[in-house]
N, C-alpha and C. Protein backbone atom coordinates (compact mmCIF):
# COMPACT_ATOMS: atom_id res chain seq x y z
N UNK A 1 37.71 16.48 -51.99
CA UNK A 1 38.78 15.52 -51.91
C UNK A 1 38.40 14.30 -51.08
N UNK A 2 37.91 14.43 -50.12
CA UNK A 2 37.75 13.09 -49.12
C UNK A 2 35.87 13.19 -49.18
N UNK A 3 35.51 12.24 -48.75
CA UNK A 3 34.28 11.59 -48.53
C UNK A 3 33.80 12.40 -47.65
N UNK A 4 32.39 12.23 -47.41
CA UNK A 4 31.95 13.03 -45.63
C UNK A 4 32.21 12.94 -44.91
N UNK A 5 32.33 11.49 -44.87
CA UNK A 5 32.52 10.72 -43.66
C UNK A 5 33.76 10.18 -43.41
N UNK A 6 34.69 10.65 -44.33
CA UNK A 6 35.72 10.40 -43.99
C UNK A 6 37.00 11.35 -43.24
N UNK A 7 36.71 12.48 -43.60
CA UNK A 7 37.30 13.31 -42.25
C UNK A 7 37.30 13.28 -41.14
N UNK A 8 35.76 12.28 -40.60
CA UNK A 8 35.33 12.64 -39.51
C UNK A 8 36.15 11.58 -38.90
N UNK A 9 36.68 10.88 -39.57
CA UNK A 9 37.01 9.17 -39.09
C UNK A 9 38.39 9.48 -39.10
N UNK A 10 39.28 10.04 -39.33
CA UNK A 10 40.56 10.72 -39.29
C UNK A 10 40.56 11.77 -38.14
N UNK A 11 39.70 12.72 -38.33
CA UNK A 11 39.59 13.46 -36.80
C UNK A 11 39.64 12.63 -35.53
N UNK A 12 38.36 11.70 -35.38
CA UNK A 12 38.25 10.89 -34.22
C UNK A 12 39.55 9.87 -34.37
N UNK A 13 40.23 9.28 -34.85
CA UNK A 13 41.36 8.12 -34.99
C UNK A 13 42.35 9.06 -34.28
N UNK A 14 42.71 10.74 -35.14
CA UNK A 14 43.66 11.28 -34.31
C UNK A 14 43.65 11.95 -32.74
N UNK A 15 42.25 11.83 -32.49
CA UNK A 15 42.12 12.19 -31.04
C UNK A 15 42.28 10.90 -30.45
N UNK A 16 41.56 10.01 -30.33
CA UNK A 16 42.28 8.94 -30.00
C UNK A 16 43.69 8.25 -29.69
N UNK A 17 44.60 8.55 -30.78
CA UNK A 17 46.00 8.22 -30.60
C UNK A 17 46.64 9.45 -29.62
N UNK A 18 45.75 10.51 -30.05
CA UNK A 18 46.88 11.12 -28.58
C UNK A 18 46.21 10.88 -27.03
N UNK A 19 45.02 10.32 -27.14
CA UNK A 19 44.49 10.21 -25.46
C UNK A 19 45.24 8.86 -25.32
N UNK A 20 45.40 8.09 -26.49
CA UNK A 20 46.12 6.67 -25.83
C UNK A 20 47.84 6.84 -25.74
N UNK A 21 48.53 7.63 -26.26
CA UNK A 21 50.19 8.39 -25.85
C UNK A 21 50.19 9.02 -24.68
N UNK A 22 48.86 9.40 -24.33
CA UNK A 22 48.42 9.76 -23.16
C UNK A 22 48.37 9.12 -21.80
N UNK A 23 47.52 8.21 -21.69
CA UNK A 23 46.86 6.86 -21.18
C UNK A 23 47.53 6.06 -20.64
N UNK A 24 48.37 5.31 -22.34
CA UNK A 24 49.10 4.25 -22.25
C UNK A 24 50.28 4.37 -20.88
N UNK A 25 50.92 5.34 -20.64
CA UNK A 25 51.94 5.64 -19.62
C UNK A 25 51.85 5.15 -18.53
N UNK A 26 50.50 6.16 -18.02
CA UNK A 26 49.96 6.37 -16.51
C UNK A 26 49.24 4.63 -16.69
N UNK A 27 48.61 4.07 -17.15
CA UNK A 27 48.25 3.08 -17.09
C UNK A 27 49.52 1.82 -16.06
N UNK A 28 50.48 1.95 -17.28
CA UNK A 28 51.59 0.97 -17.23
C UNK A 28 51.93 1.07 -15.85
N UNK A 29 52.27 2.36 -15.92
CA UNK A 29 52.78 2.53 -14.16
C UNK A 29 51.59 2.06 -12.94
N UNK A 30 50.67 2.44 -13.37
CA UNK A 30 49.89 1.96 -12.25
C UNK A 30 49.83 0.24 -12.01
N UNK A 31 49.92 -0.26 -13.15
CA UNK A 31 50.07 -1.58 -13.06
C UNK A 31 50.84 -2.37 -12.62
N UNK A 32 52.10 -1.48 -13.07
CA UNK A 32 53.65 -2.18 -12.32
C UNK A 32 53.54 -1.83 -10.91
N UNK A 33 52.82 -0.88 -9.95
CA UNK A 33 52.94 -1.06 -8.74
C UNK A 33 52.35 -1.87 -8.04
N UNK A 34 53.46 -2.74 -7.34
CA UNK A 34 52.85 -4.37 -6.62
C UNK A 34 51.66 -3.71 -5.81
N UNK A 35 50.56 -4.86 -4.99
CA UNK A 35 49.91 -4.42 -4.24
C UNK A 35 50.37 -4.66 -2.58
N UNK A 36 50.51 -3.88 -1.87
CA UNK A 36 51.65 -4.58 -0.73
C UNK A 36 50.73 -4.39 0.20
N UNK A 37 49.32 -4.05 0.12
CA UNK A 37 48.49 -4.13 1.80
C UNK A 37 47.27 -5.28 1.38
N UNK A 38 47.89 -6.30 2.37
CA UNK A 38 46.75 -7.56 2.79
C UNK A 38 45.80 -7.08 3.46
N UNK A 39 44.99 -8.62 3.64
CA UNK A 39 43.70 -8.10 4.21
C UNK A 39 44.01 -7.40 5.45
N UNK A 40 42.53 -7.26 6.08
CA UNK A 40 42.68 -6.61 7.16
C UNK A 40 42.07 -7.46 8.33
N UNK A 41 42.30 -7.08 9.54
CA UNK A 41 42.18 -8.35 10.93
C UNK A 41 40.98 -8.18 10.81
N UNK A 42 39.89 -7.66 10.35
CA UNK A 42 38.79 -7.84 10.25
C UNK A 42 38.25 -8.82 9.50
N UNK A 43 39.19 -8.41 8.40
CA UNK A 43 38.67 -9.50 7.13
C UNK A 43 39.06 -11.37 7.23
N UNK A 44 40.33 -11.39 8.13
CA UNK A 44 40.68 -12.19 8.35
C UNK A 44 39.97 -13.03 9.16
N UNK A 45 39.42 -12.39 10.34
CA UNK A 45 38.40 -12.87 11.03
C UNK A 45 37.39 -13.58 10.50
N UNK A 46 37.07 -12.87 9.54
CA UNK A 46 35.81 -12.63 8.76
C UNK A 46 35.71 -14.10 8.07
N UNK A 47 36.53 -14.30 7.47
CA UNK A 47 37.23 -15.57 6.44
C UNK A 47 37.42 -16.72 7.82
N UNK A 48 38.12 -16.62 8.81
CA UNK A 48 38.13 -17.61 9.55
C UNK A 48 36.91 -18.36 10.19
N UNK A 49 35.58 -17.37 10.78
CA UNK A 49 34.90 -17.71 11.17
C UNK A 49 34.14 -18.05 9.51
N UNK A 50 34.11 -18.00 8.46
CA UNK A 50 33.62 -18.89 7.01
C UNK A 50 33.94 -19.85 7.22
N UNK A 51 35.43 -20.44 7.41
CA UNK A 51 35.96 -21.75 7.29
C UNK A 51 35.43 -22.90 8.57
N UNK A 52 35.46 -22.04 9.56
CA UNK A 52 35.18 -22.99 10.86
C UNK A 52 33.69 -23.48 10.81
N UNK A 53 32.86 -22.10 9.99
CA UNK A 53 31.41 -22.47 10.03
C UNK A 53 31.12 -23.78 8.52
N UNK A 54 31.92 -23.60 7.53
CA UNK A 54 32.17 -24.34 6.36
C UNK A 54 32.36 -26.00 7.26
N UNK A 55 33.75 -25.80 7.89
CA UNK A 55 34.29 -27.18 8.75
C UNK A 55 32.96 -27.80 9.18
N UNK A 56 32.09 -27.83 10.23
CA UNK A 56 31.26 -27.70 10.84
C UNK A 56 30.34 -28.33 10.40
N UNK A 57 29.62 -27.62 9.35
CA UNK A 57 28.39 -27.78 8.39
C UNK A 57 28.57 -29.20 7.46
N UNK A 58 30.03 -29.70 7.38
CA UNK A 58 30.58 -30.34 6.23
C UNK A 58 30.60 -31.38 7.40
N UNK A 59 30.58 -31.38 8.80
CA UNK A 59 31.20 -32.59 9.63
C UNK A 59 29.65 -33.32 9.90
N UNK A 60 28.85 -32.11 10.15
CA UNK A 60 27.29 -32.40 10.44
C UNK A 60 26.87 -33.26 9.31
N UNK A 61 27.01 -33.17 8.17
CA UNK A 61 26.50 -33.69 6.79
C UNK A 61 27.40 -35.16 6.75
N UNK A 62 28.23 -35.38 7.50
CA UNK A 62 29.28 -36.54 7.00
C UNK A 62 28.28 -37.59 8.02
N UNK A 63 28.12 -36.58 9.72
CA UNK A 63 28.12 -37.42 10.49
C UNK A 63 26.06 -37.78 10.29
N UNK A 64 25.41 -36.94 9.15
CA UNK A 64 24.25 -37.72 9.00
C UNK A 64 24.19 -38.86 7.64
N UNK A 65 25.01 -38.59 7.32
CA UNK A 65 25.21 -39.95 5.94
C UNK A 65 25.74 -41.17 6.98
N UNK A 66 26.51 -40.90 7.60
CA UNK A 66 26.90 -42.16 8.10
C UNK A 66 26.01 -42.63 8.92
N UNK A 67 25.02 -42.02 9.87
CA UNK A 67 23.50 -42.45 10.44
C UNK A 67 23.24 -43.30 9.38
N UNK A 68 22.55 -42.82 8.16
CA UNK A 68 21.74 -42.97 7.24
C UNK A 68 22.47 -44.51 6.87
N UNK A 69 23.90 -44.74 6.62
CA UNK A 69 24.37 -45.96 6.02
C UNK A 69 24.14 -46.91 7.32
N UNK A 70 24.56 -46.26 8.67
CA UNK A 70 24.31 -47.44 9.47
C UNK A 70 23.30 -47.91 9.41
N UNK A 71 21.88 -47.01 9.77
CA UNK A 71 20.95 -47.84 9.16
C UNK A 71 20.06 -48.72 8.60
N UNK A 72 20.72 -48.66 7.25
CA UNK A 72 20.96 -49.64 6.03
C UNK A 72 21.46 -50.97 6.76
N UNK A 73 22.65 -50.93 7.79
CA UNK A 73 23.09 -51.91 7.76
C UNK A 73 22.36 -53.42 8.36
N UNK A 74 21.63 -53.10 9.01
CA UNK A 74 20.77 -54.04 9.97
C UNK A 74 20.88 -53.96 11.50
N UNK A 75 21.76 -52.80 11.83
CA UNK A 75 22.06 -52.62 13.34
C UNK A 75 20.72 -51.84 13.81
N UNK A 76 20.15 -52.63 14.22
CA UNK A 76 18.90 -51.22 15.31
C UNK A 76 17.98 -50.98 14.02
N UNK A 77 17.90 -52.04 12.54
CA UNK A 77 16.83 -51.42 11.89
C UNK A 77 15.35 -52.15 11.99
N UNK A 78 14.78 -52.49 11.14
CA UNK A 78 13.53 -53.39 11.32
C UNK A 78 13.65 -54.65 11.98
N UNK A 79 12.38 -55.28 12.06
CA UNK A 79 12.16 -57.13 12.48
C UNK A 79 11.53 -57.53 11.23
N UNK A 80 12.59 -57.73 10.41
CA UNK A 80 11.74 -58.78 9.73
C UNK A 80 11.20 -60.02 9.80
């Protein structure tokens, strides 16, 4: 009546639909529960001393471009 290979593809389809009637539930629920624990004072730390070292690194780089343009400008550069 059916093909070879086609039982086998009806067997596996119906194991499937019951692991996902299965699945699908516990899934949902796990999803709908909010996540209610923030970082931790470690992590926070952790992230603060990033930003201050970020701040920092970003002020050093501003305050050597602006060397670099003064410079340029003719204050303190060559004798021509």
């Amino acid at each position: 009546m059916f093909a070879k290979g086609m039982l086998t593809i009806d067997i596996r389809t119906a194991l499937f639909h019951g692991m996902y009637s299965q699945l699908h539930p516990l899934v949902l629920s796990a999803a709908s529960i909010p996540i209610k624990k923030g970082p931790s004072e470690a992590q926070k730390k952790k992230v603060e001393g990033l930003v201050k070292a970020a701040n920092a690194r970003r002020k050093a780089d501003e305050m050597k471009r602006s060397s670099v343009k003064q410079g340029r400008s003719g204050k303190g550069g060559y004798d021509y």
